[in-house]
N, C-alpha and C. Protein backbone atom coordinates (compact mmCIF):
# COMPACT_ATOMS: atom_id res chain seq x y z
N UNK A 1 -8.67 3.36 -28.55
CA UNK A 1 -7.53 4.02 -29.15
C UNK A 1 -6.22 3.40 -28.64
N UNK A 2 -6.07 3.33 -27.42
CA UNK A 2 -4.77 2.71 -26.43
C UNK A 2 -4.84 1.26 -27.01
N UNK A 3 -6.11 0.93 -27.34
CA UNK A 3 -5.99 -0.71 -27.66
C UNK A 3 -5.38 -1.28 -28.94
N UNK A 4 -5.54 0.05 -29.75
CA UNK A 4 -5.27 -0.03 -30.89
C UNK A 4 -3.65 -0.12 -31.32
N UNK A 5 -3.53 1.12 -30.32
CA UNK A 5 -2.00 1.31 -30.15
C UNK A 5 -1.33 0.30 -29.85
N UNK A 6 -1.33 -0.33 -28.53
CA UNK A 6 -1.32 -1.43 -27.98
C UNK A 6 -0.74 -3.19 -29.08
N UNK A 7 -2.35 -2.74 -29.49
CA UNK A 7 -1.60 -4.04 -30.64
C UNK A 7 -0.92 -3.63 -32.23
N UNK A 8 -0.85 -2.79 -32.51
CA UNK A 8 0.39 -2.18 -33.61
C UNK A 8 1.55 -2.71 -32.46
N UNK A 9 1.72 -2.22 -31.71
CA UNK A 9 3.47 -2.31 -31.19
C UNK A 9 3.40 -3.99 -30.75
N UNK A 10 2.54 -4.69 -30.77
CA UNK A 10 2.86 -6.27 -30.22
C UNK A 10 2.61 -7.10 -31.46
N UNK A 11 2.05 -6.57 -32.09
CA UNK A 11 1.70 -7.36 -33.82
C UNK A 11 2.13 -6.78 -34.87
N UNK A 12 3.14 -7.37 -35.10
CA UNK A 12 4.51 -6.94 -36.00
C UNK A 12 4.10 -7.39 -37.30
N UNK A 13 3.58 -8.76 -37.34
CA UNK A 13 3.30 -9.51 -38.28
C UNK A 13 4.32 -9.57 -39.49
N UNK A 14 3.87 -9.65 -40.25
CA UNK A 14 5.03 -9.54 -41.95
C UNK A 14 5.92 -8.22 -42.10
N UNK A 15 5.60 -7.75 -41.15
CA UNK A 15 6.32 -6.08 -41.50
C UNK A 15 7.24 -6.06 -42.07
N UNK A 16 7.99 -5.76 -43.23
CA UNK A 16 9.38 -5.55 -44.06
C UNK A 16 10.01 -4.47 -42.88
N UNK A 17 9.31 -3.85 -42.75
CA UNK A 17 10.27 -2.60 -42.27
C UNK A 17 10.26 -2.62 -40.42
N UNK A 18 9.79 -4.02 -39.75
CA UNK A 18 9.89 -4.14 -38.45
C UNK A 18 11.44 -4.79 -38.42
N UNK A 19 11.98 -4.31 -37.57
CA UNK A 19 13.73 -4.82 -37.58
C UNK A 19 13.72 -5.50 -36.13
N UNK A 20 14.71 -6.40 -36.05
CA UNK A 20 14.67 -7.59 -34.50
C UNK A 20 14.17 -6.52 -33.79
N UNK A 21 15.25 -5.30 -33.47
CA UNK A 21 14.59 -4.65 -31.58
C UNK A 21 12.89 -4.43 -31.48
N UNK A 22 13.04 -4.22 -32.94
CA UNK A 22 11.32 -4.42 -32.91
C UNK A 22 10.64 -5.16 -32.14
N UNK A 23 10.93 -6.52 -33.00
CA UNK A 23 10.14 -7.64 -32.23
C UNK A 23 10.86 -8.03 -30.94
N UNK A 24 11.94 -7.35 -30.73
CA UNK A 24 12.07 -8.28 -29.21
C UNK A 24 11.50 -6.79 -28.29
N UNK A 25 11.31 -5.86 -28.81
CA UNK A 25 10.57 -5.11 -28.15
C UNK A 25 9.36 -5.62 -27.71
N UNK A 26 8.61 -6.02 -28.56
CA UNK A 26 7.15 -6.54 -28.67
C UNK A 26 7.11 -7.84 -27.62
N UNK A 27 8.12 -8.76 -28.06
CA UNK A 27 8.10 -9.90 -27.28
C UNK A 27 8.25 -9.34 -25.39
N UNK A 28 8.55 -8.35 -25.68
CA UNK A 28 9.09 -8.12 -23.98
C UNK A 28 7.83 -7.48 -22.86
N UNK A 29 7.27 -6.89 -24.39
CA UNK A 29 6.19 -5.97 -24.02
C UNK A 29 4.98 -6.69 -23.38
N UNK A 30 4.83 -8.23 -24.80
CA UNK A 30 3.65 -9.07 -24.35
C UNK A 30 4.33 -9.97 -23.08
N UNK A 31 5.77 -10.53 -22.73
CA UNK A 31 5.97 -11.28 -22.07
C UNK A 31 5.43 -10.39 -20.05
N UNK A 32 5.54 -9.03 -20.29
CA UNK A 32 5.29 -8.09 -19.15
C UNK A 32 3.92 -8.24 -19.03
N UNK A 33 2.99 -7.75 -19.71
CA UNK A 33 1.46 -7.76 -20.03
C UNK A 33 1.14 -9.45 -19.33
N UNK A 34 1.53 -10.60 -19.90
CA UNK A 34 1.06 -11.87 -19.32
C UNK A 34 2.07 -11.99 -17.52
N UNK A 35 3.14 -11.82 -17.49
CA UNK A 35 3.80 -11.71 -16.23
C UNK A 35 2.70 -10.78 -15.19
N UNK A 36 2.20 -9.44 -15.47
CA UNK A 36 1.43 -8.18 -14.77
C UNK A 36 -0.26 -9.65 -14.53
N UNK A 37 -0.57 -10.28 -15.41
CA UNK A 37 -1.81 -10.96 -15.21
C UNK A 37 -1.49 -12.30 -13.92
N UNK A 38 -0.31 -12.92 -14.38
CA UNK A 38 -0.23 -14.03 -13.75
C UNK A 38 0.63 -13.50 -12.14
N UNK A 39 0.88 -12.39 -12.20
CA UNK A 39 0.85 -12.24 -10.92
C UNK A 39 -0.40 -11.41 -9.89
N UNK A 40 -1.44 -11.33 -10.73
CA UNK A 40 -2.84 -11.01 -10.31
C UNK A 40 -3.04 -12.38 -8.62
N UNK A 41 -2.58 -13.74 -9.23
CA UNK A 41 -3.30 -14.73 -8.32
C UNK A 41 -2.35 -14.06 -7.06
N UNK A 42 -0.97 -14.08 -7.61
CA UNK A 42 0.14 -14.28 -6.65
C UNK A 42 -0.13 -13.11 -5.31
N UNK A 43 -0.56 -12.07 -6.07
CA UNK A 43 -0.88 -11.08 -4.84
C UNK A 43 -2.35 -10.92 -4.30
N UNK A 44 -2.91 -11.93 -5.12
CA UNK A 44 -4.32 -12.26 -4.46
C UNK A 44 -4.19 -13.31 -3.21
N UNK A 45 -2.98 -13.71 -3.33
CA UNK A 45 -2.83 -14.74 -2.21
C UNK A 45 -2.04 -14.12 -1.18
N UNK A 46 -1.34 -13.23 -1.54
CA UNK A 46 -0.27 -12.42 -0.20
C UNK A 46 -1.70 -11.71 0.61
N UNK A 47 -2.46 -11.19 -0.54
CA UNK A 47 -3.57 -10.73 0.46
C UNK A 47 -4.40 -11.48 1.55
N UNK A 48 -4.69 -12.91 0.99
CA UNK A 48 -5.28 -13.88 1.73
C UNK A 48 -4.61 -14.23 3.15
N UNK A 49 -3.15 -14.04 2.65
CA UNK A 49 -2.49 -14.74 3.68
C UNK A 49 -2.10 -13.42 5.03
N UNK A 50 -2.23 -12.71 4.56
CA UNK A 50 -1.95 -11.21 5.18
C UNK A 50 -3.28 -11.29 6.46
N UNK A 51 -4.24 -11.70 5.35
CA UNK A 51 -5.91 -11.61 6.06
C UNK A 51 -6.10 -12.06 7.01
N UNK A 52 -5.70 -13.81 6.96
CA UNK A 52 -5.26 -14.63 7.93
C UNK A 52 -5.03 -14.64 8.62
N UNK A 53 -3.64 -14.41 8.62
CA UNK A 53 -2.97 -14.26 10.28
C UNK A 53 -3.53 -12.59 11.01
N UNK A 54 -3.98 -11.49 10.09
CA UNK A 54 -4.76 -10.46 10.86
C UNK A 54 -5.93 -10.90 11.82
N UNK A 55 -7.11 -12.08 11.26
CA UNK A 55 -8.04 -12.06 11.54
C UNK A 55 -7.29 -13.49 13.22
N UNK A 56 -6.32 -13.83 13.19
CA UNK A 56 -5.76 -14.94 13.83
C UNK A 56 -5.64 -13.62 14.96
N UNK A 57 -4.69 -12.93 14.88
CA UNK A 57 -4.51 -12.12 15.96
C UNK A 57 -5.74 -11.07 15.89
N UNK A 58 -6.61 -11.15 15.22
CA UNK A 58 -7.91 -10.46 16.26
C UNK A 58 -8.58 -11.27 17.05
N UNK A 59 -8.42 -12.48 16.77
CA UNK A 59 -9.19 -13.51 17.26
C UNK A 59 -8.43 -13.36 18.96
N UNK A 60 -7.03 -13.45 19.07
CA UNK A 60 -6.63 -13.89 20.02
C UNK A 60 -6.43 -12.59 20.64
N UNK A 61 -6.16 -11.28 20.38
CA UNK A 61 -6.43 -10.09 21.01
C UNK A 61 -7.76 -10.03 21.76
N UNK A 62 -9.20 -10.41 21.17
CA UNK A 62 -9.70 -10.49 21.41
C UNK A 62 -10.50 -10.97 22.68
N UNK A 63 -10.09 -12.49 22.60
CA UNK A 63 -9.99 -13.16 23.82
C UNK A 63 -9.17 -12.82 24.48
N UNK A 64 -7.83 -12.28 24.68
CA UNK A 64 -7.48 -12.12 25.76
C UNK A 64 -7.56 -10.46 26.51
N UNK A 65 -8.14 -9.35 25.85
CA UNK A 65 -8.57 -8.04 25.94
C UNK A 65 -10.06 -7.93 26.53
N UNK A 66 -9.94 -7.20 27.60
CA UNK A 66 -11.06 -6.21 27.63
C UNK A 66 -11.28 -4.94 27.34
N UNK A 67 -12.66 -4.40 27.94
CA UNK A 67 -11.97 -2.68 27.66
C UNK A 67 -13.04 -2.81 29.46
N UNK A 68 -12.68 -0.90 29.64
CA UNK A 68 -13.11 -0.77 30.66
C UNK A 68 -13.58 0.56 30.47
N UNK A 69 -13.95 1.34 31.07
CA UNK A 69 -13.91 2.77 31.53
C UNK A 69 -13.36 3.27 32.18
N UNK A 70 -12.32 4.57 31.82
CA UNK A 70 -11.35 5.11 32.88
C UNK A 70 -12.48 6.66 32.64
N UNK A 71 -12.38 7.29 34.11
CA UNK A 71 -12.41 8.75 34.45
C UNK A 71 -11.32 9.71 34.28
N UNK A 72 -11.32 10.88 33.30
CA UNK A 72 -10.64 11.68 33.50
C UNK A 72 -10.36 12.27 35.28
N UNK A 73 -8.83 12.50 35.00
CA UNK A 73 -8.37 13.29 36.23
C UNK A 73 -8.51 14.89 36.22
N UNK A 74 -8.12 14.92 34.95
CA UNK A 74 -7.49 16.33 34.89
C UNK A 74 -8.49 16.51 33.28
N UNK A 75 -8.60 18.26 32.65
CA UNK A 75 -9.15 18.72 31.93
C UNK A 75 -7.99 18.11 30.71
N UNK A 76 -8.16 17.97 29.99
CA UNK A 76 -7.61 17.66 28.26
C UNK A 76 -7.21 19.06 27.73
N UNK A 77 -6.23 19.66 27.10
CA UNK A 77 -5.71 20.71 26.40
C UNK A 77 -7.17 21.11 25.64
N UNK A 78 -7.06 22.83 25.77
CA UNK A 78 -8.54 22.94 24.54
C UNK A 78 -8.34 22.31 22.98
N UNK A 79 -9.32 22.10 22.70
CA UNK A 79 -9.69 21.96 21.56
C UNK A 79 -9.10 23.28 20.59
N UNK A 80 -8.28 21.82 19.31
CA UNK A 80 -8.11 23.29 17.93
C UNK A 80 -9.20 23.30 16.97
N UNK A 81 -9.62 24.34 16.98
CA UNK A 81 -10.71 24.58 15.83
C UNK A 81 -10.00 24.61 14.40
N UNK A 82 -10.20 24.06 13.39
CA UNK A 82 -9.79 23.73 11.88
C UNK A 82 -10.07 25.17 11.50
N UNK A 83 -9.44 25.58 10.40
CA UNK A 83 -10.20 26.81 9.11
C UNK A 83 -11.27 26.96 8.89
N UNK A 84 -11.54 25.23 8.73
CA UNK A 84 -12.98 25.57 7.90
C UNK A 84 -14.10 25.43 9.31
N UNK A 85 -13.83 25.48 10.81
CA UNK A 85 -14.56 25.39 12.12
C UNK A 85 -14.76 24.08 12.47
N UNK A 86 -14.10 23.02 12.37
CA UNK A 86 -14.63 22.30 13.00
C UNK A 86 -13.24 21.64 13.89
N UNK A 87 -13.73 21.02 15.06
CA UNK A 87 -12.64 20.67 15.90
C UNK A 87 -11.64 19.25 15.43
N UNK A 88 -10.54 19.85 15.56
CA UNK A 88 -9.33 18.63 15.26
C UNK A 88 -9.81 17.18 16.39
N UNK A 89 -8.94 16.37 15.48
CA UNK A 89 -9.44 14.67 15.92
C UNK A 89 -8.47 14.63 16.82
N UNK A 90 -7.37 15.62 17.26
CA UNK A 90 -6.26 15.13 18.05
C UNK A 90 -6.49 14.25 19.61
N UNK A 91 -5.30 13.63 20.20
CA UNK A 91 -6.47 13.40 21.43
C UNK A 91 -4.59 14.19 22.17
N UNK A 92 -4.99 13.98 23.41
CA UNK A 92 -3.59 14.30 24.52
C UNK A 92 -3.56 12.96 25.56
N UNK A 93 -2.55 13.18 26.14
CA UNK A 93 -2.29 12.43 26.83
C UNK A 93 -2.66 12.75 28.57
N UNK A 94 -3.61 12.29 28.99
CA UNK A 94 -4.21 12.62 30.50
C UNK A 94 -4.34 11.85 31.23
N UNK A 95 -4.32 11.95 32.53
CA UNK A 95 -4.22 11.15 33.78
C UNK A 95 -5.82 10.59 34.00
N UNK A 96 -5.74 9.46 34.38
CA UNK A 96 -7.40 9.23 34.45
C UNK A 96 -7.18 7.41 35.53
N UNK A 97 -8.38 7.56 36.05
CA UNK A 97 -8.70 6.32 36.56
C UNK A 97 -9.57 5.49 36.45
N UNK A 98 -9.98 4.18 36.56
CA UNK A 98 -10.54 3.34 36.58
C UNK A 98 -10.06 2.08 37.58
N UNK A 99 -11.37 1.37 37.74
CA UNK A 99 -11.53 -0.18 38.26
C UNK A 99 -11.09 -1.23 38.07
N UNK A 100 -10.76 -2.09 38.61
CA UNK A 100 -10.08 -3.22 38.17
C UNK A 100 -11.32 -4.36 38.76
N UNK A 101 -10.53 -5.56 38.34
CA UNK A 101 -11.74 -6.87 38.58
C UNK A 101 -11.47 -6.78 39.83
N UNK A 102 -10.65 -7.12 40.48
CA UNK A 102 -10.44 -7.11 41.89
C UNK A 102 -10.73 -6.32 43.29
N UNK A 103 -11.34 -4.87 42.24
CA UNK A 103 -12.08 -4.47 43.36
C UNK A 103 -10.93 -3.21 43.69
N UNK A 104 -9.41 -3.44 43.12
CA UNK A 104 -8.98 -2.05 43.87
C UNK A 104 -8.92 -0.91 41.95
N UNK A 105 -8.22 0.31 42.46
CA UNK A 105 -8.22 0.94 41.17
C UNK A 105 -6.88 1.47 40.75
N UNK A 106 -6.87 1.43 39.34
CA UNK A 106 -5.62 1.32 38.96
C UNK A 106 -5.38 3.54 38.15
N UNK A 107 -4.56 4.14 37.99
CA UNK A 107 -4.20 5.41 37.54
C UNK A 107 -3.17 5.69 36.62
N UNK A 108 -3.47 6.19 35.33
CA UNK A 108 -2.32 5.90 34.63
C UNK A 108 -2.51 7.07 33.54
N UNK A 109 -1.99 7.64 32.72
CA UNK A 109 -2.13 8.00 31.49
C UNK A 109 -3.02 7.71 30.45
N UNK A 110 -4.12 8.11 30.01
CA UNK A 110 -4.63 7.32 28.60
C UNK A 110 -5.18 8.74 27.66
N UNK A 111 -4.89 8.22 26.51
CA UNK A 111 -5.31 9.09 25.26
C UNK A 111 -6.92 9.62 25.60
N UNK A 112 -7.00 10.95 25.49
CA UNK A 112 -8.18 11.40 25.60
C UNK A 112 -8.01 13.28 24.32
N UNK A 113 -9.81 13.05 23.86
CA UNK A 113 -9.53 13.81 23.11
C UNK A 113 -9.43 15.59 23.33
N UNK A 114 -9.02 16.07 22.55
CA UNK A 114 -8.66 17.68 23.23
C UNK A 114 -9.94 18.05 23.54
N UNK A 115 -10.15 19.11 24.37
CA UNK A 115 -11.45 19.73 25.28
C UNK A 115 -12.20 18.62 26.13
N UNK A 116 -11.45 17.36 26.13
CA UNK A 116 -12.31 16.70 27.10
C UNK A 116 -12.22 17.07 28.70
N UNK A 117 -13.12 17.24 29.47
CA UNK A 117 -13.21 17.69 31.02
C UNK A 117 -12.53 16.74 31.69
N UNK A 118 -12.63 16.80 33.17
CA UNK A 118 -12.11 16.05 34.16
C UNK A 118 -13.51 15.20 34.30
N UNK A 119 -13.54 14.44 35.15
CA UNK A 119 -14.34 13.56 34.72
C UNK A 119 -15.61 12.59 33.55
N UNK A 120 -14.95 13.47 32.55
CA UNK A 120 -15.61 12.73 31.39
C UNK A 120 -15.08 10.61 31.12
N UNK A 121 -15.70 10.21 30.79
CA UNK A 121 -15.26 8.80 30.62
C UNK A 121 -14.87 8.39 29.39
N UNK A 122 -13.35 7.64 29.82
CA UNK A 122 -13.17 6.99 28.10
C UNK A 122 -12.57 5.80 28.46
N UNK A 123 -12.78 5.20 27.43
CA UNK A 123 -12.64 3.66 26.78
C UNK A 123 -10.72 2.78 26.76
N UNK A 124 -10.54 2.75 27.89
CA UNK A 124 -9.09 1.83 27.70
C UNK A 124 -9.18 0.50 27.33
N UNK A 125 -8.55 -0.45 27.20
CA UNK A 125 -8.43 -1.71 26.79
C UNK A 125 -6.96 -2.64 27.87
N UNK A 126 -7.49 -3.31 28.56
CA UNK A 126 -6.76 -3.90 29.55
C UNK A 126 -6.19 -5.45 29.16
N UNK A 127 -5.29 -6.09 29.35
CA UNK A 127 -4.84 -7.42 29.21
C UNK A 127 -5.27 -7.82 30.36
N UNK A 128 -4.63 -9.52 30.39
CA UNK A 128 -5.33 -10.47 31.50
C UNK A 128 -4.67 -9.98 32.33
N UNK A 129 -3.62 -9.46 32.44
CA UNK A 129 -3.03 -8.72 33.98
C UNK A 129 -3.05 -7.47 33.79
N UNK A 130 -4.35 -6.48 33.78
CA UNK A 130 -4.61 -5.64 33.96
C UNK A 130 -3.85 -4.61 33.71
N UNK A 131 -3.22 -4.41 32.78
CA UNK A 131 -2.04 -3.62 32.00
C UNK A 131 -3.06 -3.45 30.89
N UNK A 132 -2.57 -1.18 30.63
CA UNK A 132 -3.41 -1.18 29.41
C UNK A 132 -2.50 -1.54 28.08
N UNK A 133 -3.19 -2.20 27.13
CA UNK A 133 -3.09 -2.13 25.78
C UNK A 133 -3.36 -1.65 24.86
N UNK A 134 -3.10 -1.45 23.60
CA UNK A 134 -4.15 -1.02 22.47
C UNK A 134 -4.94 -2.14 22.17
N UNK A 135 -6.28 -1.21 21.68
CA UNK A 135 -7.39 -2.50 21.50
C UNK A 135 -7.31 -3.14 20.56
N UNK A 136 -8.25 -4.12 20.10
CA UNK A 136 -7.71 -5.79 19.68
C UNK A 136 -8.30 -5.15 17.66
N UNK A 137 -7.29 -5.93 17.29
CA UNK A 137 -7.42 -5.76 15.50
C UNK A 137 -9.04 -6.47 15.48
N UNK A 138 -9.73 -5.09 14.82
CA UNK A 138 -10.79 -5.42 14.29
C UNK A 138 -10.79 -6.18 12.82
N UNK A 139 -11.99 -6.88 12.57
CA UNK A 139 -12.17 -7.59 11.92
C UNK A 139 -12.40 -6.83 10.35
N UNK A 140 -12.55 -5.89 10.39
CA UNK A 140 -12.90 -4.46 9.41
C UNK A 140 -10.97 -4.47 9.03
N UNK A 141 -10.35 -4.03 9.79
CA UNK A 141 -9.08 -3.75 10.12
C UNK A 141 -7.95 -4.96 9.51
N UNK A 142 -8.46 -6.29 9.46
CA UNK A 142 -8.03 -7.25 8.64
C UNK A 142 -8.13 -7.40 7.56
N UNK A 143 -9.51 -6.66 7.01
CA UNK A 143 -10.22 -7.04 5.59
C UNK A 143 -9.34 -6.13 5.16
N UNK A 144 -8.94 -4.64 5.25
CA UNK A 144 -8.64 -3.80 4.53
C UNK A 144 -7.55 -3.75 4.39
N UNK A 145 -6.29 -4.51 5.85
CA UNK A 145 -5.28 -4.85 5.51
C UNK A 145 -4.68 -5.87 3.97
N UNK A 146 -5.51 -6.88 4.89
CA UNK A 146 -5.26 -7.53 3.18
C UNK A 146 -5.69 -7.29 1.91
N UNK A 147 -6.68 -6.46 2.04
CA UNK A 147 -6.77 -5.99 0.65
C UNK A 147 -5.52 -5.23 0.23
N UNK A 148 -5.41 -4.27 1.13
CA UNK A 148 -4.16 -3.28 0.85
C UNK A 148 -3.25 -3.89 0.50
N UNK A 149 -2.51 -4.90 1.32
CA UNK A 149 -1.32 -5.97 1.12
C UNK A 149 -1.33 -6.58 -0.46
N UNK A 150 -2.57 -6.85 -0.63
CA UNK A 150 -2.70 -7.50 -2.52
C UNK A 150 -2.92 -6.53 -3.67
N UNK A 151 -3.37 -5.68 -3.16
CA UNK A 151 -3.05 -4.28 -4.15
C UNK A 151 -1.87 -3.87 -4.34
N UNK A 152 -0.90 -3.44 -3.29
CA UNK A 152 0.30 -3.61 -2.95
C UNK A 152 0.93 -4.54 -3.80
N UNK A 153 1.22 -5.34 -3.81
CA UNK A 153 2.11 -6.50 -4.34
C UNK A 153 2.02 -6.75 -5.64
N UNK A 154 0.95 -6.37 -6.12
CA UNK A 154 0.32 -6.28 -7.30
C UNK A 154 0.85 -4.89 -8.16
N UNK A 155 0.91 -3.78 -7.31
CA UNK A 155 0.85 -2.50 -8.36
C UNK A 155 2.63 -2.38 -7.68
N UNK A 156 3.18 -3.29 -6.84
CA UNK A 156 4.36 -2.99 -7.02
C UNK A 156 5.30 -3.78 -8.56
N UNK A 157 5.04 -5.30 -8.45
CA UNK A 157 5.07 -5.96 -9.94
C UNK A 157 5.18 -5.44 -11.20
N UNK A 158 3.62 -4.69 -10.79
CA UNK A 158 3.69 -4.22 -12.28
C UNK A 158 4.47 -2.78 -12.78
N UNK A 159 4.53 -1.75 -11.23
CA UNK A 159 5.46 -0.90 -11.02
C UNK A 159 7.00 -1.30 -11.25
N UNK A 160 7.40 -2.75 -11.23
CA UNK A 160 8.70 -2.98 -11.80
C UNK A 160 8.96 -3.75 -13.23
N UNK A 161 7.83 -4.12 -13.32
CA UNK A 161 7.88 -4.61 -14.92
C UNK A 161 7.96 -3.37 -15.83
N UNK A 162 7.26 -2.52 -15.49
CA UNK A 162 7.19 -1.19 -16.15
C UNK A 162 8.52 -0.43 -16.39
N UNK A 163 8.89 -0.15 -15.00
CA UNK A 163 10.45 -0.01 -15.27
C UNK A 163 11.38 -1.13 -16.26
N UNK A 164 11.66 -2.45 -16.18
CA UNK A 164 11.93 -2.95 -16.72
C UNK A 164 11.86 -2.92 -18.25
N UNK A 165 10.51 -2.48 -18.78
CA UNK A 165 10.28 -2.30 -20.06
C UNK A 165 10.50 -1.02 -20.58
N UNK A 166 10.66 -0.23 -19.71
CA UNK A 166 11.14 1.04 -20.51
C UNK A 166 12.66 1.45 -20.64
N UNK A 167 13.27 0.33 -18.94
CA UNK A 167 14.48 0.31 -19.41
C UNK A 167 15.21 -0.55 -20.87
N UNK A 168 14.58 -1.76 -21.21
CA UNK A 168 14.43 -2.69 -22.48
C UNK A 168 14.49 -1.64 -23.45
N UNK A 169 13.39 -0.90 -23.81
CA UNK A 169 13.11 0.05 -24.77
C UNK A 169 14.53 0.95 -24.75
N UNK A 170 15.26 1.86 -23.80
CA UNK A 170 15.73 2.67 -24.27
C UNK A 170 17.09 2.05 -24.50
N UNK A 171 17.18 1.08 -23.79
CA UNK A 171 18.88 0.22 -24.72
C UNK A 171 18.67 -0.30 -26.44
N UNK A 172 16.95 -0.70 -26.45
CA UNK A 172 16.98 -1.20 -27.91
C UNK A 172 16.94 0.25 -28.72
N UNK A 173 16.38 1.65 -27.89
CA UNK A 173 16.17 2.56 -29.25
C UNK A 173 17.60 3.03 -29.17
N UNK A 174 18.73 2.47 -28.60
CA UNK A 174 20.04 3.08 -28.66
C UNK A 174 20.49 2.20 -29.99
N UNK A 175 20.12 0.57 -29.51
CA UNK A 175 20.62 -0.14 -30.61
C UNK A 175 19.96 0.32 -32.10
N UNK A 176 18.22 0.81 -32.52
CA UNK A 176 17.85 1.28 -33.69
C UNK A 176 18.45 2.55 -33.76
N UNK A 177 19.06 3.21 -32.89
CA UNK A 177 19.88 4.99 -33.54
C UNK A 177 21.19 4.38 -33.64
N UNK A 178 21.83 3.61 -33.11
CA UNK A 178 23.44 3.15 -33.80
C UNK A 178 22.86 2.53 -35.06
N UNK A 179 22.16 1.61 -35.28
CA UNK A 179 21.80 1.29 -36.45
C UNK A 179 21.75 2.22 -37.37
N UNK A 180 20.51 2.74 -37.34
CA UNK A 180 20.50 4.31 -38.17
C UNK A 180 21.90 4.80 -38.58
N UNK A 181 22.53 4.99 -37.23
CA UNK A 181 23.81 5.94 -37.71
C UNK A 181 24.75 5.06 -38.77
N UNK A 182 24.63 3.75 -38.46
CA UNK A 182 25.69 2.98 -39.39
C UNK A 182 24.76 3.05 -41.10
N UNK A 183 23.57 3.09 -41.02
CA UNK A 183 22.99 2.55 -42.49
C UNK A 183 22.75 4.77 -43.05
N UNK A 184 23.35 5.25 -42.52
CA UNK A 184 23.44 6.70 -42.87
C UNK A 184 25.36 6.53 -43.53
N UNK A 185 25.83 6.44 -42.71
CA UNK A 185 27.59 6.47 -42.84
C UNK A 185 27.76 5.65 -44.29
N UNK A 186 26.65 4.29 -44.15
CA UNK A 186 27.17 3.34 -45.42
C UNK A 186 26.34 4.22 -46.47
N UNK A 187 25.04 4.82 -46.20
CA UNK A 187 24.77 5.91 -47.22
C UNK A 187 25.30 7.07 -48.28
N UNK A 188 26.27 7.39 -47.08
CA UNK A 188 27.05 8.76 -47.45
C UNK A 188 28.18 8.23 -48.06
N UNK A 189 28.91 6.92 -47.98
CA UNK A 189 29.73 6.34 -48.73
C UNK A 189 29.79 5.90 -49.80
N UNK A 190 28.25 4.91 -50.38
CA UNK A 190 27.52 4.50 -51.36
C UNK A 190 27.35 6.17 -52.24
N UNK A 191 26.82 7.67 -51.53
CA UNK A 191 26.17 8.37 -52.75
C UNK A 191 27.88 9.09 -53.35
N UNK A 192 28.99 8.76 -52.21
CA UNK A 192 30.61 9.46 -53.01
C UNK A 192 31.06 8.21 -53.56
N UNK A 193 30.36 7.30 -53.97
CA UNK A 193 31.32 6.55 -55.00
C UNK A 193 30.86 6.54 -56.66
């Protein structure tokens, strides 16, 4: 049905009664439609390139990250139970310790989740000088970036061609209602003479 529609408004053909805004309607319509395709590659490549340098810095997060195990110090805030019963993903911020390579131990703050105890164990991520970090961009975490990034770029395009064409449209249906109004005025002049 849409397809149908579709090509009535781009295939004007012989029409007597299609007037220019017509066809430069049409022309604008198909020039958007091939612009929305040929920028298919363009944001297939922002994605690639997005991918890239993600999977570059997982690579090198990687190598230069560990993780370790830190011990809670202290109990974690209780747990919020949801509506529907089940416990929130939140985590808090708690004092906890762990080991270092060197043999002494280091104490600091790390994200732990609500109702966790005092000595329960969780997962930090350390640099080469033993400073915590966040852990290293997964490889999952790249793929979906760049996908996102080329979807993105893509449905923004066509999100402005769109605008573009409807702004086109409502200056030309101003120009077919001044029209109108002038071939009405020469009407009403033509039926008093």
């Amino acid at each position: 049905m849409w397809l149908v529609f579709l090509w009535r408004r781009i295939h004007l053909g012989r029409n007597p009664l299609a007037r220019i805004p017509d066809r430069i309607e049409a022309a604008i319509l198909v020039g958007g439609l091939v612009a929305a395709l040929l920028g298919v590659p363009l944001a297939a490549a922002a994605g690639s390139e997005t991918y890239a340098t993600m999977m570059a810095r997982s690579a090198l997060e990687t190598a230069s990250r560990h993780s370790t195990t830190a011990f809670l110090l202290e109990d974690a805030p209780p747990a919020r139970i949801g509506v529907d019963g089940t416990p929130s993903a939140e985590t808090a911020s708690v004092p906890a310790r762990w080991a270092l390579p060197d043999g002494g131990f280091r104490e600091a703050p790390v994200a732990a989740d609500l109702g966790a105890s005092a000595g329960d164990a969780v997962t930090v991520w350390l640099d080469e000088a033993g400073a915590m970090v966040e852990p290293p961009v997964l490889p999952m975490d790249a793929t979906s970036t760049g996908i996102g990034v080329g979807v993105g770029v893509w449905l923004a395009a066509v999100a402005l061609l769109a605008a573009g064409y409807l702004v086109a449209r409502r200056l030309l249906n101003r120009a077919r209602w001044a029209a109108w109004d002038r071939e009405w005025e020469r009407f009403g002049q033509d039926s008093r003479s």
